[in-house]
PDB file of N, CA and C in Angstrom:
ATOM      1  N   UNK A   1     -62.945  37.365 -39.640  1.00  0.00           N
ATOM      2  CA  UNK A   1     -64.158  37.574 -38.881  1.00  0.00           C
ATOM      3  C   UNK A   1     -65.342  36.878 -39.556  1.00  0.00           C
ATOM      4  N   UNK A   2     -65.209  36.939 -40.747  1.00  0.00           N
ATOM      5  CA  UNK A   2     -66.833  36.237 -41.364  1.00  0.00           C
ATOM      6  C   UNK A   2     -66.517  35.005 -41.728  1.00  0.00           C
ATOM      7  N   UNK A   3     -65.055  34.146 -41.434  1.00  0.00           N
ATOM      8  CA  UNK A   3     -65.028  32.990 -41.382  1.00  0.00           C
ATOM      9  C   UNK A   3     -65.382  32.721 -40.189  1.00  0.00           C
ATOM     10  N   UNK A   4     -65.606  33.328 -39.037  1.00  0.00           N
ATOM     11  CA  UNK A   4     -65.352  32.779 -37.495  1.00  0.00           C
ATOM     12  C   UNK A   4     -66.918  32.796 -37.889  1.00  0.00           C
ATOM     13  N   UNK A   5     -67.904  33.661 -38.128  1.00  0.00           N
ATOM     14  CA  UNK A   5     -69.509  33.717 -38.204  1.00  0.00           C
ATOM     15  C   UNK A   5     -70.022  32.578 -38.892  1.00  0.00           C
ATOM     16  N   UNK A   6     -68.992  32.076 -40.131  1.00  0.00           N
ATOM     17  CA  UNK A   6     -69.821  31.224 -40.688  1.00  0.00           C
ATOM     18  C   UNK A   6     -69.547  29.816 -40.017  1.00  0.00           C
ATOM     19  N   UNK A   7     -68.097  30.001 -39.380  1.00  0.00           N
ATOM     20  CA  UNK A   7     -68.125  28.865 -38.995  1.00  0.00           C
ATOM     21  C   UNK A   7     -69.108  28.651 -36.913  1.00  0.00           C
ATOM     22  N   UNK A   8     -69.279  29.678 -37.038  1.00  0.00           N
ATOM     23  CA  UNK A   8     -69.964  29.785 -35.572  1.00  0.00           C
ATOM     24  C   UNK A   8     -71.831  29.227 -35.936  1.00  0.00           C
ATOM     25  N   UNK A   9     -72.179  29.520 -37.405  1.00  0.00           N
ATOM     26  CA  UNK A   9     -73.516  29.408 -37.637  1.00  0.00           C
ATOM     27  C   UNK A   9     -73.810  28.018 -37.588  1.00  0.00           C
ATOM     28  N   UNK A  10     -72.546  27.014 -38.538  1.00  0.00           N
ATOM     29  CA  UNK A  10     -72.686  25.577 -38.964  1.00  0.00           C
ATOM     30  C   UNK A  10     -72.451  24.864 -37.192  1.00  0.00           C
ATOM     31  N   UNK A  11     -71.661  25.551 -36.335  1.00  0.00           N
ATOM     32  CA  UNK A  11     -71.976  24.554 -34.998  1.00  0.00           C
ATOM     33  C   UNK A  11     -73.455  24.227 -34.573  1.00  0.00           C
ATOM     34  N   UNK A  12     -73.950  25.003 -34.279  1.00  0.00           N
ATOM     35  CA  UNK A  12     -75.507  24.479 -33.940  1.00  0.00           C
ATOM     36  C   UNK A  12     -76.248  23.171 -34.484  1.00  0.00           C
ATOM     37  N   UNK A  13     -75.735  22.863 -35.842  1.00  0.00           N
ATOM     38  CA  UNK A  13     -76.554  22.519 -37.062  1.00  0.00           C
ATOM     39  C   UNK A  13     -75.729  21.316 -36.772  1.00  0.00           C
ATOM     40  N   UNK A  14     -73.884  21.440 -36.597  1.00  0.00           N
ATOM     41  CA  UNK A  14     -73.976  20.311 -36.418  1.00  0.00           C
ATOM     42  C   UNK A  14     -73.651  19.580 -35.229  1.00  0.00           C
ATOM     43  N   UNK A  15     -73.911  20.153 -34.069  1.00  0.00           N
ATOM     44  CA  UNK A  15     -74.277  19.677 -32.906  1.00  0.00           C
ATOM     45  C   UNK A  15     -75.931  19.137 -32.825  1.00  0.00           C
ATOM     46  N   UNK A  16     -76.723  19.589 -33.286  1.00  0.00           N
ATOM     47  CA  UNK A  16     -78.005  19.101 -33.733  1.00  0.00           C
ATOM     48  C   UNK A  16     -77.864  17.518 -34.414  1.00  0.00           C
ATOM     49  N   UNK A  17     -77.318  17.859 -35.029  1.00  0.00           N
ATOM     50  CA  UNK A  17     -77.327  16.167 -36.088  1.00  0.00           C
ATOM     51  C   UNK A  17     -77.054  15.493 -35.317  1.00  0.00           C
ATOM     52  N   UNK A  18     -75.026  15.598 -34.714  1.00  0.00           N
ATOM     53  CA  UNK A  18     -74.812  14.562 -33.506  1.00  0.00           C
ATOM     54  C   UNK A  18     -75.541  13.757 -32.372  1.00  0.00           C
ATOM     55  N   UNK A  19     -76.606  15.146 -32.061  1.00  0.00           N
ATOM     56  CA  UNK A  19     -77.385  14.448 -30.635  1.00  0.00           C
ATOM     57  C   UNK A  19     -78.635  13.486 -31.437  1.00  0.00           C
ATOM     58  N   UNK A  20     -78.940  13.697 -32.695  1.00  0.00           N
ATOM     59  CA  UNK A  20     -80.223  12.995 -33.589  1.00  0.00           C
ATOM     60  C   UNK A  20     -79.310  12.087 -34.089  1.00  0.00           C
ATOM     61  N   UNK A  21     -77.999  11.735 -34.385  1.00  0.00           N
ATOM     62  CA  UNK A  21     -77.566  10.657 -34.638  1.00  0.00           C
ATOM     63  C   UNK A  21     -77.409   9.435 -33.652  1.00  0.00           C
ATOM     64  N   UNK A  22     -76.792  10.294 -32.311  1.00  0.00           N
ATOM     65  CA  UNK A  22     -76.883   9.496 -31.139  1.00  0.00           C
ATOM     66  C   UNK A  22     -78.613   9.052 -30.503  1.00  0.00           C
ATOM     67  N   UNK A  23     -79.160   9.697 -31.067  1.00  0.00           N
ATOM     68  CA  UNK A  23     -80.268   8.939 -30.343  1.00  0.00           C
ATOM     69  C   UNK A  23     -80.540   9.727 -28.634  1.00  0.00           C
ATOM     70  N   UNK A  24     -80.304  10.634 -28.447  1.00  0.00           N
ATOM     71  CA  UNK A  24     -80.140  11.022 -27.324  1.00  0.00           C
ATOM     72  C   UNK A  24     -81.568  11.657 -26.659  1.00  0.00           C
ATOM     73  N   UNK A  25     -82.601  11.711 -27.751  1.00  0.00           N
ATOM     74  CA  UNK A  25     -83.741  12.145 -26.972  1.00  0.00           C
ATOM     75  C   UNK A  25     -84.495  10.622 -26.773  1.00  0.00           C
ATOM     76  N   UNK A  26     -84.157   9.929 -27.459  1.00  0.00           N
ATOM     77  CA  UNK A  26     -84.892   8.383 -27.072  1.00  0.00           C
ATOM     78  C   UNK A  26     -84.204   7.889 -26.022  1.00  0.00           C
ATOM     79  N   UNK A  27     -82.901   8.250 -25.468  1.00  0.00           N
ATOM     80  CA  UNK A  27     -82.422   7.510 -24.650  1.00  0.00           C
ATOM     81  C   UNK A  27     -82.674   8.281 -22.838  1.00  0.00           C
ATOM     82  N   UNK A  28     -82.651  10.146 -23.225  1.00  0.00           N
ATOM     83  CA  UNK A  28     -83.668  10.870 -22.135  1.00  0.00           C
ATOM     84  C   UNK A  28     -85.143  10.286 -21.673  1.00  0.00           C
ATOM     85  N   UNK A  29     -85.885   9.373 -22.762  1.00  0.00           N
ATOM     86  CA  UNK A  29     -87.226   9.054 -22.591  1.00  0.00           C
ATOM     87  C   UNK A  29     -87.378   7.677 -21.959  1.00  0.00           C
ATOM     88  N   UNK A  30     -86.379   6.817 -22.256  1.00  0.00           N
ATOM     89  CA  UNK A  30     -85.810   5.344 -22.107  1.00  0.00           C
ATOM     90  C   UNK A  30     -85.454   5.509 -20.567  1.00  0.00           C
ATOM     91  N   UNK A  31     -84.823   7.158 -19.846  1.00  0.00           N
ATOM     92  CA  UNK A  31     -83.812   7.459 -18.540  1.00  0.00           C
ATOM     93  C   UNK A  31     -85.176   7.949 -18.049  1.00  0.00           C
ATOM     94  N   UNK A  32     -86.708   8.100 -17.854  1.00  0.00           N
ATOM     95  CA  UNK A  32     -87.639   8.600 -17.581  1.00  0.00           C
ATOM     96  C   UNK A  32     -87.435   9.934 -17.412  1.00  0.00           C
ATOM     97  N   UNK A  33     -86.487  10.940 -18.095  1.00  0.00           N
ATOM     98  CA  UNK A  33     -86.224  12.014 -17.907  1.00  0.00           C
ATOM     99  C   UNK A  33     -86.875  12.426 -19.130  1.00  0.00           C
ATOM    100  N   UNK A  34     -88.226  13.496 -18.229  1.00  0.00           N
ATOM    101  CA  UNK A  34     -89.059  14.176 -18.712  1.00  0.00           C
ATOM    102  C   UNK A  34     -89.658  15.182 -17.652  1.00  0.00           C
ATOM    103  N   UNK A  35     -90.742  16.373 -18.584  1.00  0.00           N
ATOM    104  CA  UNK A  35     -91.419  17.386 -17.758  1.00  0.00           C
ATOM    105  C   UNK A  35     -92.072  17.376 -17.853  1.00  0.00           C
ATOM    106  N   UNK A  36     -93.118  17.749 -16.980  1.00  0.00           N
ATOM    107  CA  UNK A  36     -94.657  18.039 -17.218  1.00  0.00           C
ATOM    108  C   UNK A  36     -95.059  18.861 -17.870  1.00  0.00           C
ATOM    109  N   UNK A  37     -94.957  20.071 -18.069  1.00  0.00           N
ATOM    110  CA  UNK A  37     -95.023  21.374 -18.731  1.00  0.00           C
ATOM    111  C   UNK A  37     -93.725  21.901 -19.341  1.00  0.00           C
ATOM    112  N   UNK A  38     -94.053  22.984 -20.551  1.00  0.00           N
ATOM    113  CA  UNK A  38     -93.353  23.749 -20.763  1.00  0.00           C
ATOM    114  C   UNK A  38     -92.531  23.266 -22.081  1.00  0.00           C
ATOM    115  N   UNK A  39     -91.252  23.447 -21.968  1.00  0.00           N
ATOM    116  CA  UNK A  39     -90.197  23.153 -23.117  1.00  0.00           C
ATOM    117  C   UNK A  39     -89.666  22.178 -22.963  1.00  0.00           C
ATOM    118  N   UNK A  40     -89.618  21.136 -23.710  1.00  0.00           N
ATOM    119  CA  UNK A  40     -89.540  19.592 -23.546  1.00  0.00           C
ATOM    120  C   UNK A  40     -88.206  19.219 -23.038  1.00  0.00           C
ATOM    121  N   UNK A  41     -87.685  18.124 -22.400  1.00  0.00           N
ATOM    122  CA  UNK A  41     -86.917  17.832 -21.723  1.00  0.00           C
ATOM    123  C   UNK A  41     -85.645  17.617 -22.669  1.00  0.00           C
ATOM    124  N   UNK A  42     -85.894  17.068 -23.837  1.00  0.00           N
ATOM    125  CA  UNK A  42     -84.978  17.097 -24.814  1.00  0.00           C
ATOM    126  C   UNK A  42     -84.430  18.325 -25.421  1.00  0.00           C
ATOM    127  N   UNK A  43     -85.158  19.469 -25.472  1.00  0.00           N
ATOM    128  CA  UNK A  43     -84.675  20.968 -26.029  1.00  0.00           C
ATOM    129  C   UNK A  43     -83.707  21.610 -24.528  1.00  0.00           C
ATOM    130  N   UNK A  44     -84.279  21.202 -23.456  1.00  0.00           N
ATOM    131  CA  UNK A  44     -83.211  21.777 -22.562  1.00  0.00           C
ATOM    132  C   UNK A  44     -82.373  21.261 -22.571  1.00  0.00           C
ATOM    133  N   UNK A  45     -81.991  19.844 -22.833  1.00  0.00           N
ATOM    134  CA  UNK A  45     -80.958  19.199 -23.317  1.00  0.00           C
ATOM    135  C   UNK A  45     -79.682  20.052 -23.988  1.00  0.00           C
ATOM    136  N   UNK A  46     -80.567  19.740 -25.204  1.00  0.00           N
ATOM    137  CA  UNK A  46     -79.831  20.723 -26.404  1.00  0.00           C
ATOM    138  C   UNK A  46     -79.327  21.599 -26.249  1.00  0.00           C
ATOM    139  N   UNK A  47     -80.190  22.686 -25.259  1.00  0.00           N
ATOM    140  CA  UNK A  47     -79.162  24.128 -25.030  1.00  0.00           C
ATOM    141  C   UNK A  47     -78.337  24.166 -24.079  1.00  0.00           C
ATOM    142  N   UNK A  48     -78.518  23.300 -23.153  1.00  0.00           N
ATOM    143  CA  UNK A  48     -77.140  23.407 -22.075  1.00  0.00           C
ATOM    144  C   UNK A  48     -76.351  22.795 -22.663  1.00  0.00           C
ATOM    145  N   UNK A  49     -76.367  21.597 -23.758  1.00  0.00           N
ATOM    146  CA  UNK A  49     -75.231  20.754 -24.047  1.00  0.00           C
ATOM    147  C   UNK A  49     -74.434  22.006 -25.316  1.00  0.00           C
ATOM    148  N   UNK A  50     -75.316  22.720 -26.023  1.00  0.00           N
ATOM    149  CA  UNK A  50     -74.261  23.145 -26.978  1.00  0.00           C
ATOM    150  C   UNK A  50     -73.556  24.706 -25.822  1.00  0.00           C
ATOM    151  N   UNK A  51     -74.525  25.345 -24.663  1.00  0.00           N
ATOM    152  CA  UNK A  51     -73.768  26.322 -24.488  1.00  0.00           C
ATOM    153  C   UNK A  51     -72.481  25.609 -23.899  1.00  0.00           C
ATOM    154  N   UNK A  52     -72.630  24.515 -22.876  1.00  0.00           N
ATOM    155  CA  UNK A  52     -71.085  24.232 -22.312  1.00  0.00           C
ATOM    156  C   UNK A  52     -70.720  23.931 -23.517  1.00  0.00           C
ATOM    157  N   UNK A  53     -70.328  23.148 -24.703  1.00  0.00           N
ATOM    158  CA  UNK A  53     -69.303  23.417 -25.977  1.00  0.00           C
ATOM    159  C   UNK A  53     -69.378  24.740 -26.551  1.00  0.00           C
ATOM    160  N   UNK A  54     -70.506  25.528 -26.461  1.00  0.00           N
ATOM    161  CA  UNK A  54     -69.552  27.219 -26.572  1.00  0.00           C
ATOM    162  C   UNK A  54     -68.378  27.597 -25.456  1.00  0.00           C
ATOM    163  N   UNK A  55     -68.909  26.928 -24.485  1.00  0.00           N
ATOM    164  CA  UNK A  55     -68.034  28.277 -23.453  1.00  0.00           C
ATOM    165  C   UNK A  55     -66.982  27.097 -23.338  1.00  0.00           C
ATOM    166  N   UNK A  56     -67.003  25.659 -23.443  1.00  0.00           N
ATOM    167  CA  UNK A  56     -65.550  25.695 -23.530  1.00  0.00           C
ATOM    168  C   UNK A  56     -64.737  25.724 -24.157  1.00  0.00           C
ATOM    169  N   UNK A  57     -65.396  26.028 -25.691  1.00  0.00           N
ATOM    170  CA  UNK A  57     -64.311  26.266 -27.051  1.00  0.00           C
ATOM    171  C   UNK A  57     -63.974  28.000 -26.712  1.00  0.00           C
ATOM    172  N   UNK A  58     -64.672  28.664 -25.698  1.00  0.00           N
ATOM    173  CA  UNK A  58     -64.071  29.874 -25.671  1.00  0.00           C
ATOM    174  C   UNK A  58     -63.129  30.190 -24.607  1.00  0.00           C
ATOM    175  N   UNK A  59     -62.556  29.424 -23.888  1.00  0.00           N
ATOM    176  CA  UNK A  59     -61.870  29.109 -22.702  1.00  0.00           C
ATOM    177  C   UNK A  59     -60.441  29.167 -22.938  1.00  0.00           C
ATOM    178  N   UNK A  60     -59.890  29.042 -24.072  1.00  0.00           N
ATOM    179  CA  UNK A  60     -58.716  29.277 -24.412  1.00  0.00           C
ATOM    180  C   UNK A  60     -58.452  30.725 -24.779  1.00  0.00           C
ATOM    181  N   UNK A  61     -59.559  31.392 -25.202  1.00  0.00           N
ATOM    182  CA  UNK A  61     -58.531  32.653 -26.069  1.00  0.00           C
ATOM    183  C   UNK A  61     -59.361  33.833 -24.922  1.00  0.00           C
ATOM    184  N   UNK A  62     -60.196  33.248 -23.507  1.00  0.00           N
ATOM    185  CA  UNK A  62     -60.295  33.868 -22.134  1.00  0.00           C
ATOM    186  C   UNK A  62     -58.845  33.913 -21.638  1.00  0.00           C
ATOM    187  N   UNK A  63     -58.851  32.579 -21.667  1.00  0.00           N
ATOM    188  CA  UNK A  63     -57.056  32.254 -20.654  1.00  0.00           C
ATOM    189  C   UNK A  63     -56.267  33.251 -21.261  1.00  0.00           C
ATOM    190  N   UNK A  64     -56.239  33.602 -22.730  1.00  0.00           N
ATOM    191  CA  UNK A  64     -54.746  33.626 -23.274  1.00  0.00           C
ATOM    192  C   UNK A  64     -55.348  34.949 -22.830  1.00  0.00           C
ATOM    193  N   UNK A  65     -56.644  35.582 -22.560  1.00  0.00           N
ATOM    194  CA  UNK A  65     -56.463  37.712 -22.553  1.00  0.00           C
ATOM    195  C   UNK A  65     -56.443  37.789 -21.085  1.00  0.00           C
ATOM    196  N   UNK A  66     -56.439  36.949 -20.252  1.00  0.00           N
ATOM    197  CA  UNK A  66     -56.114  37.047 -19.049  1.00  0.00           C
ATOM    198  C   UNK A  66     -54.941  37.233 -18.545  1.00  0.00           C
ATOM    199  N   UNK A  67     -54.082  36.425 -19.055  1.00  0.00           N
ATOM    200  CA  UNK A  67     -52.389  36.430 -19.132  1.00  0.00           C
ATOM    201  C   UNK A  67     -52.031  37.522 -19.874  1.00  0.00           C
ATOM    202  N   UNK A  68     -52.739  37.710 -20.876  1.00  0.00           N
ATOM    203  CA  UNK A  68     -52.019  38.937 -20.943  1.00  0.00           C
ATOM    204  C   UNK A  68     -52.146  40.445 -20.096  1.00  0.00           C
ATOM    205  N   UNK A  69     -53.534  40.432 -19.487  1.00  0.00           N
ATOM    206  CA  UNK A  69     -54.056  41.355 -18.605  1.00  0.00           C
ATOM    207  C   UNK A  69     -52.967  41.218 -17.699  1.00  0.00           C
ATOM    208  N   UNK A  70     -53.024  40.348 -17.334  1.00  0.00           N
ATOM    209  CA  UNK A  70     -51.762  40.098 -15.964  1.00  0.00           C
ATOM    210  C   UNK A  70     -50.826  40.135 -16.212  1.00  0.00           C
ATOM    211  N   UNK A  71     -49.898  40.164 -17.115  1.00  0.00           N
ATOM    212  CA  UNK A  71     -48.928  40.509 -18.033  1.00  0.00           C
ATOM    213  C   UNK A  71     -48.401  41.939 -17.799  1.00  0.00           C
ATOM    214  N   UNK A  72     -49.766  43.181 -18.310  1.00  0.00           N
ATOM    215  CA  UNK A  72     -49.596  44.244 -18.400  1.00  0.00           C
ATOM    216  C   UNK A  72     -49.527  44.566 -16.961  1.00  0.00           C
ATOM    217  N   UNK A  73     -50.389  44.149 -16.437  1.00  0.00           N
ATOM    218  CA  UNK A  73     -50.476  45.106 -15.262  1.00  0.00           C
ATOM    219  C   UNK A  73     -49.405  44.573 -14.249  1.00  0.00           C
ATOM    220  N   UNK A  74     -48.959  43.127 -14.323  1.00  0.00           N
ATOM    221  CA  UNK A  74     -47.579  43.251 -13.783  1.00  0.00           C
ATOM    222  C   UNK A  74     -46.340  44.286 -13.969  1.00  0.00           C
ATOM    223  N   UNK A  75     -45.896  44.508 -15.436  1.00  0.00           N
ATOM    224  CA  UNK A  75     -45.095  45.359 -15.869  1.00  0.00           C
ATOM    225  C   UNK A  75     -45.427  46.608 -15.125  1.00  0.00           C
ATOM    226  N   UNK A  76     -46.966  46.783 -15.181  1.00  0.00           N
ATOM    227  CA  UNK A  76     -47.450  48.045 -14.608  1.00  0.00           C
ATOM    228  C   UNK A  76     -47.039  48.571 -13.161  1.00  0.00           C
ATOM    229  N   UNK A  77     -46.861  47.308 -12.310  1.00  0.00           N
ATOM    230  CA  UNK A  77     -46.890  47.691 -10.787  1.00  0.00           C
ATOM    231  C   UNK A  77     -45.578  47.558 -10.817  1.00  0.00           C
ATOM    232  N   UNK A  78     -44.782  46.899 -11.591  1.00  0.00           N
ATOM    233  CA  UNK A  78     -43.238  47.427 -11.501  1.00  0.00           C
ATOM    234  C   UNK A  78     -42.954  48.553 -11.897  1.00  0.00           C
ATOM    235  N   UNK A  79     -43.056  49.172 -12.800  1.00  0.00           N
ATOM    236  CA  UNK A  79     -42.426  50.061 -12.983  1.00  0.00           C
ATOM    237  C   UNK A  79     -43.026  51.206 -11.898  1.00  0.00           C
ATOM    238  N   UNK A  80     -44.290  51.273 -11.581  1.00  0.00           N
ATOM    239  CA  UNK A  80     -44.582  52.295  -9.958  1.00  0.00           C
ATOM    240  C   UNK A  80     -43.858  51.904  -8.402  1.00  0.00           C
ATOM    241  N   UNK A  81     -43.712  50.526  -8.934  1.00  0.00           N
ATOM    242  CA  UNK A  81     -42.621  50.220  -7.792  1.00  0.00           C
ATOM    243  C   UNK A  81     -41.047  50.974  -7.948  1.00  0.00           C
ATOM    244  N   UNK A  82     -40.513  50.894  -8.903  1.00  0.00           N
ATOM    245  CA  UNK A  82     -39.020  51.494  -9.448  1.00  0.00           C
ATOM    246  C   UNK A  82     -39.165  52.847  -8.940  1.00  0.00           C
ATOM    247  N   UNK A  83     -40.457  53.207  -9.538  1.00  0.00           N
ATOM    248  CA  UNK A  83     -40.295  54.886  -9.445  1.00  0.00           C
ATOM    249  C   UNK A  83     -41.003  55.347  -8.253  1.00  0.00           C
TER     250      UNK A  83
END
């Protein structure tokens, strides 16, 4: 568990670097993609790009408790079927 935390803390940090290595807020400014107000066009960037790599590094061990949900409750409706 406190390997999964520490390693959950260093994603941010280094999904951060990647998009400052790529150049990706000069190339949003270069795409005239910008806002008038508010929280800059590059920080909304940032958070939709790292939540879709949260939710799809969590997409596997969804699948795998799903199957097993369906798993159980298959067994489940058989055996009320038998009996």
């Amino acid at each position: 568990m406190i390997n999964q935390m520490n390693q959950n803390e260093n994603t941010p940090n280094k999904f951060f670097c990647v998009i400052k290595e790529l150049k990706i807020g000069k190339l949003l400014y270069q795409s005239n993609i910008s806002k008038n107000c508010g929280v800059p066009a590059f920080e909304v960037f940032q958070f939709l790009s790292l939540l879709a790599a949260k939710v799809t590094a969590a997409l596997p061990s969804l699948m795998a408790l799903f199957v097993n949900i369906t798993k159980t409750f298959s067994v489940q409706i058989t055996e009320m079927i038998k009996n």
